[in-house]
PDB file of N, CA and C in Angstrom:
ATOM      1  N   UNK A   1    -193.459 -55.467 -50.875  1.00  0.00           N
ATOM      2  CA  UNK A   1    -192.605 -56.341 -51.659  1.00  0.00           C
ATOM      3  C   UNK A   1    -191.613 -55.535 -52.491  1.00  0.00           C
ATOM      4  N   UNK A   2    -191.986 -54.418 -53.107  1.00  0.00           N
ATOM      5  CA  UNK A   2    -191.119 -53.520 -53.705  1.00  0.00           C
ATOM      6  C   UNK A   2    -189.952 -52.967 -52.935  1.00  0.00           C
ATOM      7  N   UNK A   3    -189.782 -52.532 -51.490  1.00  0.00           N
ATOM      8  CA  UNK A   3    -188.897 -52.320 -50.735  1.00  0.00           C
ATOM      9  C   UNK A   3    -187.738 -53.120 -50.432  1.00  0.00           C
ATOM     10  N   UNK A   4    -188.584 -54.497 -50.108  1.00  0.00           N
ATOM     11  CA  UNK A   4    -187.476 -55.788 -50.201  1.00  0.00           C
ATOM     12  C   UNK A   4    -186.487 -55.757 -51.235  1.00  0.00           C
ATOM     13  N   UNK A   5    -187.574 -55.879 -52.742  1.00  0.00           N
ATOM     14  CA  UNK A   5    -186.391 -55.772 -54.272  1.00  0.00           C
ATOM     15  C   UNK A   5    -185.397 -55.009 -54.218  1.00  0.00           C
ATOM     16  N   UNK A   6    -185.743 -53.279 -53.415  1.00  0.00           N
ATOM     17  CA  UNK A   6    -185.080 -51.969 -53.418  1.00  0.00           C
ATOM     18  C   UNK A   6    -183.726 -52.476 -52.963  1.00  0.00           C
ATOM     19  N   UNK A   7    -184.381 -52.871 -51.576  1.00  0.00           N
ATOM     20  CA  UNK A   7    -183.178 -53.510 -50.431  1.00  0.00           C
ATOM     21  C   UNK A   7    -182.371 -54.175 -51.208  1.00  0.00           C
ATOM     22  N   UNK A   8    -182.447 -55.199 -51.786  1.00  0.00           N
ATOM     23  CA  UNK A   8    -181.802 -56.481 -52.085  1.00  0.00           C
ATOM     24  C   UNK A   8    -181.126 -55.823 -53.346  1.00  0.00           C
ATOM     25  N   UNK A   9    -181.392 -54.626 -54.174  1.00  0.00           N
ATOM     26  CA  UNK A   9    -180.608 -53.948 -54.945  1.00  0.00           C
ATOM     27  C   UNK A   9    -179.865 -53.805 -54.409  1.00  0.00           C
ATOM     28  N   UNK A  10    -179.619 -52.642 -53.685  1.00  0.00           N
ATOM     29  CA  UNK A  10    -178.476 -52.076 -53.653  1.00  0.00           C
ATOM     30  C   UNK A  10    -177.492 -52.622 -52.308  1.00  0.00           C
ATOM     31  N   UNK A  11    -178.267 -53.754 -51.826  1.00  0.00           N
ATOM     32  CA  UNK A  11    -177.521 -54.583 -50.772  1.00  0.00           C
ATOM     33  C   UNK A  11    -176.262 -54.730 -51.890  1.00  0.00           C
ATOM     34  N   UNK A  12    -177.074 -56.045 -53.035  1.00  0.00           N
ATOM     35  CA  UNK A  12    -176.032 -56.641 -53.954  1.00  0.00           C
ATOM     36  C   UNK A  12    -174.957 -55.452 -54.362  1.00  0.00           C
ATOM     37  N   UNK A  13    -175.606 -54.910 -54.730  1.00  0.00           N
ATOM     38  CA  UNK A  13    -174.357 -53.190 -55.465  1.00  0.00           C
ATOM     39  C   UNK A  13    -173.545 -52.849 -54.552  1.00  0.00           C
ATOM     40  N   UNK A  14    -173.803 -52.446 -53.265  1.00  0.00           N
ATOM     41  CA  UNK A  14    -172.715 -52.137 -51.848  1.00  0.00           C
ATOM     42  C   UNK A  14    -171.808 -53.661 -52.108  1.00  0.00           C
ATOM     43  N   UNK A  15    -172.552 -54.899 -52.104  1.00  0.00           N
ATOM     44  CA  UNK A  15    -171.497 -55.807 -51.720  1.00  0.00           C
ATOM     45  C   UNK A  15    -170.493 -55.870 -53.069  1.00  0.00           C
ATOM     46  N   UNK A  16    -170.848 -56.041 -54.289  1.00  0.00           N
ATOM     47  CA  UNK A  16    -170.344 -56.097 -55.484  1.00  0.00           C
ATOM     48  C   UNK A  16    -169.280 -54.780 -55.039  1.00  0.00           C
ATOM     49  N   UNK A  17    -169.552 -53.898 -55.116  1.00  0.00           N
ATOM     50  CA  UNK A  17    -168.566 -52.388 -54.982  1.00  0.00           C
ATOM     51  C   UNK A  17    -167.132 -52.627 -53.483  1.00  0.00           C
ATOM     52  N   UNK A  18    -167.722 -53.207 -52.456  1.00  0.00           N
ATOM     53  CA  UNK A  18    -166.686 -53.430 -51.895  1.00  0.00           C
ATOM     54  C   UNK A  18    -165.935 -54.544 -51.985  1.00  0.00           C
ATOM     55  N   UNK A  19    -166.177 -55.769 -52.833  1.00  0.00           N
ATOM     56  CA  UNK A  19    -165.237 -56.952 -53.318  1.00  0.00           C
ATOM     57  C   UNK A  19    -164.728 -56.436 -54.701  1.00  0.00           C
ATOM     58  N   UNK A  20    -165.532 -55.858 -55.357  1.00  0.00           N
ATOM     59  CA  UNK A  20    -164.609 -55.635 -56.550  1.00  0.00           C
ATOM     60  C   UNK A  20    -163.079 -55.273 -56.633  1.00  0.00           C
ATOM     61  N   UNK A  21    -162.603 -54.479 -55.526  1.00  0.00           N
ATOM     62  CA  UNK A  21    -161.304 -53.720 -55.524  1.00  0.00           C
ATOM     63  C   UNK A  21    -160.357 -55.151 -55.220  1.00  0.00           C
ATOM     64  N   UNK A  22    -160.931 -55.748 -54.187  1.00  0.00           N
ATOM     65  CA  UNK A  22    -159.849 -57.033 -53.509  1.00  0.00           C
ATOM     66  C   UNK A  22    -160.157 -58.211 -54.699  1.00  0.00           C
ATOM     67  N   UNK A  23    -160.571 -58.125 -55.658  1.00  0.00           N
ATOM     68  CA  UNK A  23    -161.158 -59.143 -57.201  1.00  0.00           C
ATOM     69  C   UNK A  23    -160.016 -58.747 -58.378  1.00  0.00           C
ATOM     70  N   UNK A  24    -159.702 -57.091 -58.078  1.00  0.00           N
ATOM     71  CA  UNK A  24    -159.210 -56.838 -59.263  1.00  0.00           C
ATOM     72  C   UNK A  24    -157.577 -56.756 -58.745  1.00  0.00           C
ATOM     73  N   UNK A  25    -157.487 -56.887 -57.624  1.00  0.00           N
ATOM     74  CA  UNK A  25    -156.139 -56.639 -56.946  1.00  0.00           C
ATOM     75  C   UNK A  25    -155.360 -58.592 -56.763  1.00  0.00           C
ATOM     76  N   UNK A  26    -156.485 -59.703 -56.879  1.00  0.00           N
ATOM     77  CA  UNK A  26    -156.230 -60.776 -56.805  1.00  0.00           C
ATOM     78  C   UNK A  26    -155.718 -61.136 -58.656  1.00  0.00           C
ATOM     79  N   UNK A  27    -156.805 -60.427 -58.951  1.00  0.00           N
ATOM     80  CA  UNK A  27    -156.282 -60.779 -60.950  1.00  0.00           C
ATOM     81  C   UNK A  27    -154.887 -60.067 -61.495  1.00  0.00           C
ATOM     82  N   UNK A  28    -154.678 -58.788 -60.996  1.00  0.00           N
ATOM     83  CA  UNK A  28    -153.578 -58.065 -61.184  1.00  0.00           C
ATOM     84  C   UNK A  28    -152.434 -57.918 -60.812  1.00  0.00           C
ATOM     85  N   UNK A  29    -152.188 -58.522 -59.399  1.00  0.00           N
ATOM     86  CA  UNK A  29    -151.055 -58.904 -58.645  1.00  0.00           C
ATOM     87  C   UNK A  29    -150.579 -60.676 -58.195  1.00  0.00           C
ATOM     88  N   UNK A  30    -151.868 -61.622 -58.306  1.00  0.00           N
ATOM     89  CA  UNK A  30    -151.067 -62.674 -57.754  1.00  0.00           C
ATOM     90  C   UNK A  30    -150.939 -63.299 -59.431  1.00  0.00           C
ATOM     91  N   UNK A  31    -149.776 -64.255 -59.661  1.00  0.00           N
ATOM     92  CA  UNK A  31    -149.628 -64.997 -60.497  1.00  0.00           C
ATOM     93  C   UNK A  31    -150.243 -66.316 -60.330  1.00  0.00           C
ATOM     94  N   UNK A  32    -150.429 -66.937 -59.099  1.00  0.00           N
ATOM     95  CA  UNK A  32    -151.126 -67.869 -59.004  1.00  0.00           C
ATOM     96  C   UNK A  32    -152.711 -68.186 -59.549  1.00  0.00           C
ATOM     97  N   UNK A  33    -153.376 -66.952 -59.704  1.00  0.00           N
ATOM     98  CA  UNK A  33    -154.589 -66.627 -60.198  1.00  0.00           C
ATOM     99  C   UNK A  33    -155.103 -66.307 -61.456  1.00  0.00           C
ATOM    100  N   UNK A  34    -153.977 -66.350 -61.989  1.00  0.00           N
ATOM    101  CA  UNK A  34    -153.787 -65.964 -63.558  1.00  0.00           C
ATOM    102  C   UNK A  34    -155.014 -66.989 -64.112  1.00  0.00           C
ATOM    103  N   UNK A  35    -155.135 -67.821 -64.117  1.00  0.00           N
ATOM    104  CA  UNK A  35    -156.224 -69.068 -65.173  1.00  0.00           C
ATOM    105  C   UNK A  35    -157.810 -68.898 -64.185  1.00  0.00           C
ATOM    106  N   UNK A  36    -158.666 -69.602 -64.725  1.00  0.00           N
ATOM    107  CA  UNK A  36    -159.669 -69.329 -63.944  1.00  0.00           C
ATOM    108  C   UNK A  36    -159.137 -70.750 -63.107  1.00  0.00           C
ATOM    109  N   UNK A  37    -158.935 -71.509 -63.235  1.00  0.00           N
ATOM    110  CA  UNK A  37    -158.969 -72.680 -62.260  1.00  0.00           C
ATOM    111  C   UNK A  37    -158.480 -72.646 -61.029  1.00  0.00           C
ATOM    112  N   UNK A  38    -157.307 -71.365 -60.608  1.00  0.00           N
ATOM    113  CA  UNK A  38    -156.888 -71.540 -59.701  1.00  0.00           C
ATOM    114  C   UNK A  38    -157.813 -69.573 -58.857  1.00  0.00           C
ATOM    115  N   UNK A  39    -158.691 -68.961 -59.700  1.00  0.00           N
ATOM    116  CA  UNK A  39    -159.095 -67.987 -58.942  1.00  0.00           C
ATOM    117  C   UNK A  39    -160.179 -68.660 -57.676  1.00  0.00           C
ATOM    118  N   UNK A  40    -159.939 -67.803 -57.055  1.00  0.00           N
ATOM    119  CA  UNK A  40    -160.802 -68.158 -55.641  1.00  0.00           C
ATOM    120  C   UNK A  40    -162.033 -67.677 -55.645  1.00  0.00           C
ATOM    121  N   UNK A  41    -163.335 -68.439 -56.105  1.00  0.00           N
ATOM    122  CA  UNK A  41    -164.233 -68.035 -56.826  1.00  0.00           C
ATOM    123  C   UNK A  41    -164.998 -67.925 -54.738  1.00  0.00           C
ATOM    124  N   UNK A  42    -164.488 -69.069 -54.638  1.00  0.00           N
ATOM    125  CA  UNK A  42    -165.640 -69.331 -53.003  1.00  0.00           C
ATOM    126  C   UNK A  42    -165.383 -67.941 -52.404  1.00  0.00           C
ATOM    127  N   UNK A  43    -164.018 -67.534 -52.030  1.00  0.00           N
ATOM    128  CA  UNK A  43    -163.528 -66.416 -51.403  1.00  0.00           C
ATOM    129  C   UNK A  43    -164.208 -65.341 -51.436  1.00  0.00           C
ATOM    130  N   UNK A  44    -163.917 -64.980 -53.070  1.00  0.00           N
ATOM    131  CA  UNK A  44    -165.033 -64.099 -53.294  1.00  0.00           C
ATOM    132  C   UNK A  44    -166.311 -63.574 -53.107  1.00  0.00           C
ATOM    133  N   UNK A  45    -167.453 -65.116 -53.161  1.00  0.00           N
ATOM    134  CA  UNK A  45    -168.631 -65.099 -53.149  1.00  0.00           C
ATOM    135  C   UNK A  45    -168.681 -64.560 -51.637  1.00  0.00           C
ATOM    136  N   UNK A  46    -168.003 -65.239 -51.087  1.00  0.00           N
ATOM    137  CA  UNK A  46    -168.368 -64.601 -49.573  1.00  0.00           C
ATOM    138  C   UNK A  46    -168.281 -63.253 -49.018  1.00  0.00           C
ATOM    139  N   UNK A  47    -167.226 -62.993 -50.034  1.00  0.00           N
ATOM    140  CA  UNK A  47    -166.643 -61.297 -49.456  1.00  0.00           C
ATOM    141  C   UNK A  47    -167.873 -60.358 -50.183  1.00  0.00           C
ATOM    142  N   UNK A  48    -168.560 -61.368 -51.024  1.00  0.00           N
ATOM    143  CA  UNK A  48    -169.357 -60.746 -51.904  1.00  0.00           C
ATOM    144  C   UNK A  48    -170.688 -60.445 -50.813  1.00  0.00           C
ATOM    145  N   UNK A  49    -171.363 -61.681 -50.593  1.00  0.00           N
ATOM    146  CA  UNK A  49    -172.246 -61.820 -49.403  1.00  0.00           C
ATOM    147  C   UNK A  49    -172.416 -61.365 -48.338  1.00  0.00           C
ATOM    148  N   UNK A  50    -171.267 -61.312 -47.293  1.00  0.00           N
ATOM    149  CA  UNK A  50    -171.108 -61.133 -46.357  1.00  0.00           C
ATOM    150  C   UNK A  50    -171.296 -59.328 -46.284  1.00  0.00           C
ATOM    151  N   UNK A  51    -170.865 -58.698 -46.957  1.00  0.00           N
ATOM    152  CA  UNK A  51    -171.761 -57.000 -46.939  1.00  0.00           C
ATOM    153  C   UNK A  51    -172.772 -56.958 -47.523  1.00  0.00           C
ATOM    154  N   UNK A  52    -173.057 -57.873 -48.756  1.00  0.00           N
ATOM    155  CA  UNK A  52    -174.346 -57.962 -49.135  1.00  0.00           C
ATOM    156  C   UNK A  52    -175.985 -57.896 -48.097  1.00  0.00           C
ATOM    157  N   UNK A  53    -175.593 -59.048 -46.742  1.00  0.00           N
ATOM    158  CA  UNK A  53    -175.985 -59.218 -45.606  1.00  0.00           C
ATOM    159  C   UNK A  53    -176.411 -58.268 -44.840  1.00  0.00           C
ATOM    160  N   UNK A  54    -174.739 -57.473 -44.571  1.00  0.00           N
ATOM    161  CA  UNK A  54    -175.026 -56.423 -43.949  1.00  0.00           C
ATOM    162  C   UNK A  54    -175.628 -55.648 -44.076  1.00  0.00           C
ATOM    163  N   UNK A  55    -175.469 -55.052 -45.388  1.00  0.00           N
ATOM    164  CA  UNK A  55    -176.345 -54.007 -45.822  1.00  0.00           C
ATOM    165  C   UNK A  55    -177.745 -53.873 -45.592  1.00  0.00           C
ATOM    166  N   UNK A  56    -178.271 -55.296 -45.974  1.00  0.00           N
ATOM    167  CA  UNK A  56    -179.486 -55.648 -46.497  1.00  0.00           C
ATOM    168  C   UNK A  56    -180.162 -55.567 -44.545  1.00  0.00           C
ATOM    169  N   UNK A  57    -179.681 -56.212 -43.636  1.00  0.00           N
ATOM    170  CA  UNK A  57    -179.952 -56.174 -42.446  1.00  0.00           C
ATOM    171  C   UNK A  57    -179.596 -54.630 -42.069  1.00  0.00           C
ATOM    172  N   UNK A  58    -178.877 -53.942 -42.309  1.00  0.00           N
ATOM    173  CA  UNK A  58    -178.983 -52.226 -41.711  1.00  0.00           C
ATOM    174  C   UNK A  58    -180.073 -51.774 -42.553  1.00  0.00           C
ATOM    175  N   UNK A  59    -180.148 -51.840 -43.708  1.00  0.00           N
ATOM    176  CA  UNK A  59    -181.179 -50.904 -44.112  1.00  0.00           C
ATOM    177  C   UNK A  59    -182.581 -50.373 -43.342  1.00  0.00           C
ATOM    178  N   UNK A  60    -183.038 -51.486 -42.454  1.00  0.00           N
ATOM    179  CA  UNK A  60    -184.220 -51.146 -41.745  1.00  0.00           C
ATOM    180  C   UNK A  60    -184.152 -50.446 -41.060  1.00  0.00           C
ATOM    181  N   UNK A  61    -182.965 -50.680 -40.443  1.00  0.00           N
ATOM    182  CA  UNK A  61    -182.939 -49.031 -39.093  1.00  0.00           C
ATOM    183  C   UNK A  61    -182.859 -48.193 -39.781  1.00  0.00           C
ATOM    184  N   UNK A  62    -181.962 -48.103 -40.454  1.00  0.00           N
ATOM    185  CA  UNK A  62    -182.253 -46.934 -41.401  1.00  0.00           C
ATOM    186  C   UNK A  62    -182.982 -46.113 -41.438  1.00  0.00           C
ATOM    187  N   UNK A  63    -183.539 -46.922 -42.401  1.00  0.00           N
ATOM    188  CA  UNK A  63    -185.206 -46.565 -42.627  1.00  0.00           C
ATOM    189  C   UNK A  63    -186.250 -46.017 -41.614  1.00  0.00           C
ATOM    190  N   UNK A  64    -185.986 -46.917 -40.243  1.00  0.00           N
ATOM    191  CA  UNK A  64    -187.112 -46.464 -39.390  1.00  0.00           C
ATOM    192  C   UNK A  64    -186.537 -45.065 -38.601  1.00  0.00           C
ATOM    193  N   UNK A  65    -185.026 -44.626 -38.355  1.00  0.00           N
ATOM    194  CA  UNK A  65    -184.372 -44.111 -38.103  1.00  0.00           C
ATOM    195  C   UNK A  65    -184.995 -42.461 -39.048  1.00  0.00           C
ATOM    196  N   UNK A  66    -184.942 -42.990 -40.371  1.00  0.00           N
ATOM    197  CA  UNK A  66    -185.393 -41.606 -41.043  1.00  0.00           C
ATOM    198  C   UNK A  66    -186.870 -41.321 -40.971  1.00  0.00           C
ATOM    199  N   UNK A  67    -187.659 -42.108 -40.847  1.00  0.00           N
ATOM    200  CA  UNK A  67    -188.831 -41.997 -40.968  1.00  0.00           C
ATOM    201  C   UNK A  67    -189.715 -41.756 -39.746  1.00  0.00           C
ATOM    202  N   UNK A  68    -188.802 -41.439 -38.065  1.00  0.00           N
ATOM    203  CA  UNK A  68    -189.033 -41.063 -37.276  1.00  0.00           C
ATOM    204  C   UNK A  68    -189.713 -42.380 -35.972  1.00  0.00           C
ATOM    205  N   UNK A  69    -189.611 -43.365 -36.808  1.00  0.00           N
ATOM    206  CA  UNK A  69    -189.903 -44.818 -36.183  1.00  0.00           C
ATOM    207  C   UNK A  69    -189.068 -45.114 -34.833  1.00  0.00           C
ATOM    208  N   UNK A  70    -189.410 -45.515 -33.657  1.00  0.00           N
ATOM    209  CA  UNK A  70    -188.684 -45.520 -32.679  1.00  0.00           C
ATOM    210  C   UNK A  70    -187.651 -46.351 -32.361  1.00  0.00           C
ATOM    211  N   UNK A  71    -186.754 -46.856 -32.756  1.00  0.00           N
ATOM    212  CA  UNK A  71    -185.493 -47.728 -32.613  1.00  0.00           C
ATOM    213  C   UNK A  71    -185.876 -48.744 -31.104  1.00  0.00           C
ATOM    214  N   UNK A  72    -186.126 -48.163 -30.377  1.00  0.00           N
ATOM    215  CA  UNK A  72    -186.386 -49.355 -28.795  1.00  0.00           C
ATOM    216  C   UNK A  72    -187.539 -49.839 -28.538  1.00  0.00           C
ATOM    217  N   UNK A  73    -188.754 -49.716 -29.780  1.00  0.00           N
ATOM    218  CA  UNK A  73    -189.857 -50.122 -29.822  1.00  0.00           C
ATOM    219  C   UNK A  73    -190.060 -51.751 -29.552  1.00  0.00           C
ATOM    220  N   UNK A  74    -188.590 -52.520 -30.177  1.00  0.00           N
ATOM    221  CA  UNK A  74    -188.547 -53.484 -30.320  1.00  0.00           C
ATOM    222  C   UNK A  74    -187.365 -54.012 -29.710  1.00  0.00           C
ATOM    223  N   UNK A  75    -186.861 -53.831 -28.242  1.00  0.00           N
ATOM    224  CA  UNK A  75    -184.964 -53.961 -28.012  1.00  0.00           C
ATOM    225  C   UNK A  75    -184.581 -55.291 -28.135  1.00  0.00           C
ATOM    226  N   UNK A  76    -185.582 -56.044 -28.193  1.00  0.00           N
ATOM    227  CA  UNK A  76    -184.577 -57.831 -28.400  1.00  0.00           C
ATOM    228  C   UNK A  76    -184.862 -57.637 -29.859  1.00  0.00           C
ATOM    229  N   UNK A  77    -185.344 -57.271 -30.599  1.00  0.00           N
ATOM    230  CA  UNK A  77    -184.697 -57.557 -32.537  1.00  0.00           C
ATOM    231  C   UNK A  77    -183.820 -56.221 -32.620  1.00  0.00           C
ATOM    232  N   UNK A  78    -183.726 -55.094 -32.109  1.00  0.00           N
ATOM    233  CA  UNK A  78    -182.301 -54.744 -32.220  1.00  0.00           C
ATOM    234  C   UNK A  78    -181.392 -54.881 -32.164  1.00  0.00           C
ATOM    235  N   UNK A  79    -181.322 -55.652 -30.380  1.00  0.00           N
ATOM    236  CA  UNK A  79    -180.074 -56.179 -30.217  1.00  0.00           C
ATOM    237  C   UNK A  79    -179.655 -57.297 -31.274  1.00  0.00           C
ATOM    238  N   UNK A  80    -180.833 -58.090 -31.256  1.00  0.00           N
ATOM    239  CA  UNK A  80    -180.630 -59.168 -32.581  1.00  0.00           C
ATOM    240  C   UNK A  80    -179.624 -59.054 -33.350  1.00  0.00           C
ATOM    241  N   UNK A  81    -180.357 -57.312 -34.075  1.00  0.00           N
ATOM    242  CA  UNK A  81    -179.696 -57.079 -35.726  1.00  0.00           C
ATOM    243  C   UNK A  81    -178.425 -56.132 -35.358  1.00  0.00           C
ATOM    244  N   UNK A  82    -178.248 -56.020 -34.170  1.00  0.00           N
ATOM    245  CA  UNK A  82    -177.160 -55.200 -33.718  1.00  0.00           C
ATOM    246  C   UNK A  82    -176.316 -56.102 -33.499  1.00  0.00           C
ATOM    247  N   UNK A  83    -176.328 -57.124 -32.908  1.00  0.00           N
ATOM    248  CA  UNK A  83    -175.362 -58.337 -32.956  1.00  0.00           C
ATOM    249  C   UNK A  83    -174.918 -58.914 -34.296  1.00  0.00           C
ATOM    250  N   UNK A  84    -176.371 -59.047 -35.190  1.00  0.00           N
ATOM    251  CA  UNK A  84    -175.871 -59.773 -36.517  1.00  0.00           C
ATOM    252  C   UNK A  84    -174.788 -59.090 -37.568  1.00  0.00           C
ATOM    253  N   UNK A  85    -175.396 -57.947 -37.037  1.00  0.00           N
ATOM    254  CA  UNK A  85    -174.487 -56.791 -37.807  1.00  0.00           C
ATOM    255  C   UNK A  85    -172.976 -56.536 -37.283  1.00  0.00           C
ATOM    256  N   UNK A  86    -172.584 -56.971 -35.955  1.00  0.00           N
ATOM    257  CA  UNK A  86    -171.004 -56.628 -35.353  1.00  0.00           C
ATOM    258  C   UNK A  86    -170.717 -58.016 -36.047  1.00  0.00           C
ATOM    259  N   UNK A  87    -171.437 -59.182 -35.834  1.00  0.00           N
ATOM    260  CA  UNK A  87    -170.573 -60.658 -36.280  1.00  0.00           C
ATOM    261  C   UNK A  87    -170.278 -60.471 -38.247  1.00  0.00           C
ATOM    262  N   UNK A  88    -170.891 -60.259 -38.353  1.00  0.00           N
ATOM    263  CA  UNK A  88    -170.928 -59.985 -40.101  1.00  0.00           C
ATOM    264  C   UNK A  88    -169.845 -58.988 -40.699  1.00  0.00           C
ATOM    265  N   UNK A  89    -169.706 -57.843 -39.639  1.00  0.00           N
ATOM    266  CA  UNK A  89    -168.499 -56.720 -40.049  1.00  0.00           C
ATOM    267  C   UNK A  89    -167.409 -57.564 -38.967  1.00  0.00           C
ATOM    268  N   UNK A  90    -166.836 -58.147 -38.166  1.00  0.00           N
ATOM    269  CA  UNK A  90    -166.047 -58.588 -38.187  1.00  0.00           C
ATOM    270  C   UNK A  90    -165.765 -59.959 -38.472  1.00  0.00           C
ATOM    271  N   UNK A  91    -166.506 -60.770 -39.121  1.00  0.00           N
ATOM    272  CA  UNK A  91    -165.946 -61.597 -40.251  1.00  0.00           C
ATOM    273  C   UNK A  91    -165.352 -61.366 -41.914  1.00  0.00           C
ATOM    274  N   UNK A  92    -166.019 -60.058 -42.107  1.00  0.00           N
ATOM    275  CA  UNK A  92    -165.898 -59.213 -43.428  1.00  0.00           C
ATOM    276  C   UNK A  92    -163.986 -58.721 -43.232  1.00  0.00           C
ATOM    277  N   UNK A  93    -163.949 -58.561 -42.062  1.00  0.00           N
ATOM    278  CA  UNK A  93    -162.817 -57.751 -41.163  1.00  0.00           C
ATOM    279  C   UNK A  93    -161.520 -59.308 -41.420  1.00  0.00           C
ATOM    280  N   UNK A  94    -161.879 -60.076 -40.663  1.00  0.00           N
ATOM    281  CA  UNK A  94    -161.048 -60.889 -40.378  1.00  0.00           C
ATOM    282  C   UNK A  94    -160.842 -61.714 -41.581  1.00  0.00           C
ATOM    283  N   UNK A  95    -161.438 -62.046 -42.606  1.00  0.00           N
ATOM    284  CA  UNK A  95    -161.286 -62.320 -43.914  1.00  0.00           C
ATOM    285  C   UNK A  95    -160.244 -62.004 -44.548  1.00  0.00           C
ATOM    286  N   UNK A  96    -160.740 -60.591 -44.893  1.00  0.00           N
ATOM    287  CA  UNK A  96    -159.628 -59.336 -44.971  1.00  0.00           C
ATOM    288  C   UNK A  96    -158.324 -59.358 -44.688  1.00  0.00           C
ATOM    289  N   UNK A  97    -158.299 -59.524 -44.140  1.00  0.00           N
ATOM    290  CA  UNK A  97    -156.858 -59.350 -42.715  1.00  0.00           C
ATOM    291  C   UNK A  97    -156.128 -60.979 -43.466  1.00  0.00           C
ATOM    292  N   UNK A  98    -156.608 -62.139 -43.541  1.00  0.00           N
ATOM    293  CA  UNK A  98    -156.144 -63.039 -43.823  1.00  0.00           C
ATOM    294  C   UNK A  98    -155.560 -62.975 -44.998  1.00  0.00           C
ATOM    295  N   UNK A  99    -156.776 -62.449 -45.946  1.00  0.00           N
ATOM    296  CA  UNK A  99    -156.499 -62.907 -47.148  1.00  0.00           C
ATOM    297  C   UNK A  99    -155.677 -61.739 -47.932  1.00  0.00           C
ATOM    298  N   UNK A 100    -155.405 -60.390 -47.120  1.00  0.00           N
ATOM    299  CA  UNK A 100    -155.110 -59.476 -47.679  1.00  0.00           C
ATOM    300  C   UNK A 100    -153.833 -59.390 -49.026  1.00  0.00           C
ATOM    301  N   UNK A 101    -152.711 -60.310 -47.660  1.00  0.00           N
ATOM    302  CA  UNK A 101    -151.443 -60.732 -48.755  1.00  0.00           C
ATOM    303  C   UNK A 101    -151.569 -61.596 -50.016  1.00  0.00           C
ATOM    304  N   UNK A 102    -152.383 -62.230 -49.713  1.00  0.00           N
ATOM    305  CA  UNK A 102    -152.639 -62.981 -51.457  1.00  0.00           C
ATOM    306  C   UNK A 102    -153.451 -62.071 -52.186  1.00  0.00           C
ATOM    307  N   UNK A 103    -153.791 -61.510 -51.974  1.00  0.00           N
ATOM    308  CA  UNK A 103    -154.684 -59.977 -52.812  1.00  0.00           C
ATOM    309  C   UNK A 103    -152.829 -59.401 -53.699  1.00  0.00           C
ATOM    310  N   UNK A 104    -151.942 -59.123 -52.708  1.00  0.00           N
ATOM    311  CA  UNK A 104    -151.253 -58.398 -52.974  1.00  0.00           C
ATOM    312  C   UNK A 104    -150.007 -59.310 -54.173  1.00  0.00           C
ATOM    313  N   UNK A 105    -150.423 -60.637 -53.960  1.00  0.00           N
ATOM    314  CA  UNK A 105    -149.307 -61.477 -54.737  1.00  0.00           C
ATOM    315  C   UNK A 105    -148.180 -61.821 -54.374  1.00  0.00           C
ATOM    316  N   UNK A 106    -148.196 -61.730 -52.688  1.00  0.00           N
ATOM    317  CA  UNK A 106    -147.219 -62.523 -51.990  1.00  0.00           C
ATOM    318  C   UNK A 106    -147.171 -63.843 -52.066  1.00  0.00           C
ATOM    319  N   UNK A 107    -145.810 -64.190 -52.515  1.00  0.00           N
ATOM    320  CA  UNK A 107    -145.941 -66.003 -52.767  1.00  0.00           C
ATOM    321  C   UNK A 107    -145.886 -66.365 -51.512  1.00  0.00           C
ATOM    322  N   UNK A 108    -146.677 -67.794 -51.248  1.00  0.00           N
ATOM    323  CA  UNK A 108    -147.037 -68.820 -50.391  1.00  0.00           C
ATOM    324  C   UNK A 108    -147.830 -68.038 -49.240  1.00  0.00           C
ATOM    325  N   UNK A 109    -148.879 -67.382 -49.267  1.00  0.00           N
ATOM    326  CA  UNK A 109    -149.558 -66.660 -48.287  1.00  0.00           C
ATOM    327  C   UNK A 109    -150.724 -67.616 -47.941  1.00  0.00           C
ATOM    328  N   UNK A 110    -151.041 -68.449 -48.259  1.00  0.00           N
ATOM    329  CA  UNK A 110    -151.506 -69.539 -47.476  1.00  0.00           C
ATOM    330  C   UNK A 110    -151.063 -69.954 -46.112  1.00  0.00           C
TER     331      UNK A 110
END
């Protein structure tokens, strides 16, 4: 149970650390975002989550990876978490890509 908590630390901290930059670039460059009513709180949460996820789902290979554990012991939950893990980094990706110009404070980037 302690490993899980570990996990779920520094999942949250990786995800917090890579939305923070596109958080502080939405407060500092768009004018539309200026009040809280119009910041994009949903946007966020997701950009927040969505590596949060990732993280939290890589860590095990990881883990078994360092600890000399055999990676093909198990090939359908690899592929699993090997799949969950490409759909998750390219939604993180394509997010990105959308939302980049309103990060930057281009008017009407909707």
């Amino acid at each position: 149970m302690n490993r899980i908590t570990t996990d779920f630390r520094w999942a949250t901290l990786i995800g917090f650390a890579l939305t923070l930059p596109f958080a502080l670039l939405e407060l500092t460059l768009n004018q539309a975002s200026k009040t809280v009513a119009n910041f994009p709180f949903a946007l966020f949460a997701l950009l927040w989550l969505l590596p949060m996820l990732f993280t939290f789902t890589f860590m095990p290979l990881i883990r078994s990876g360092q600890t000399g554990g055999a990676l093909t012991a198990s090939p359908l939950r690899l592929v699993g978490r090997v799949s969950l893990l490409a759909l998750l980094a390219l939604l993180w990706v394509a997010i990105l890509r959308d939302q980049l110009p309103c990060f930057l404070g281009v008017p009407n980037c909707d």
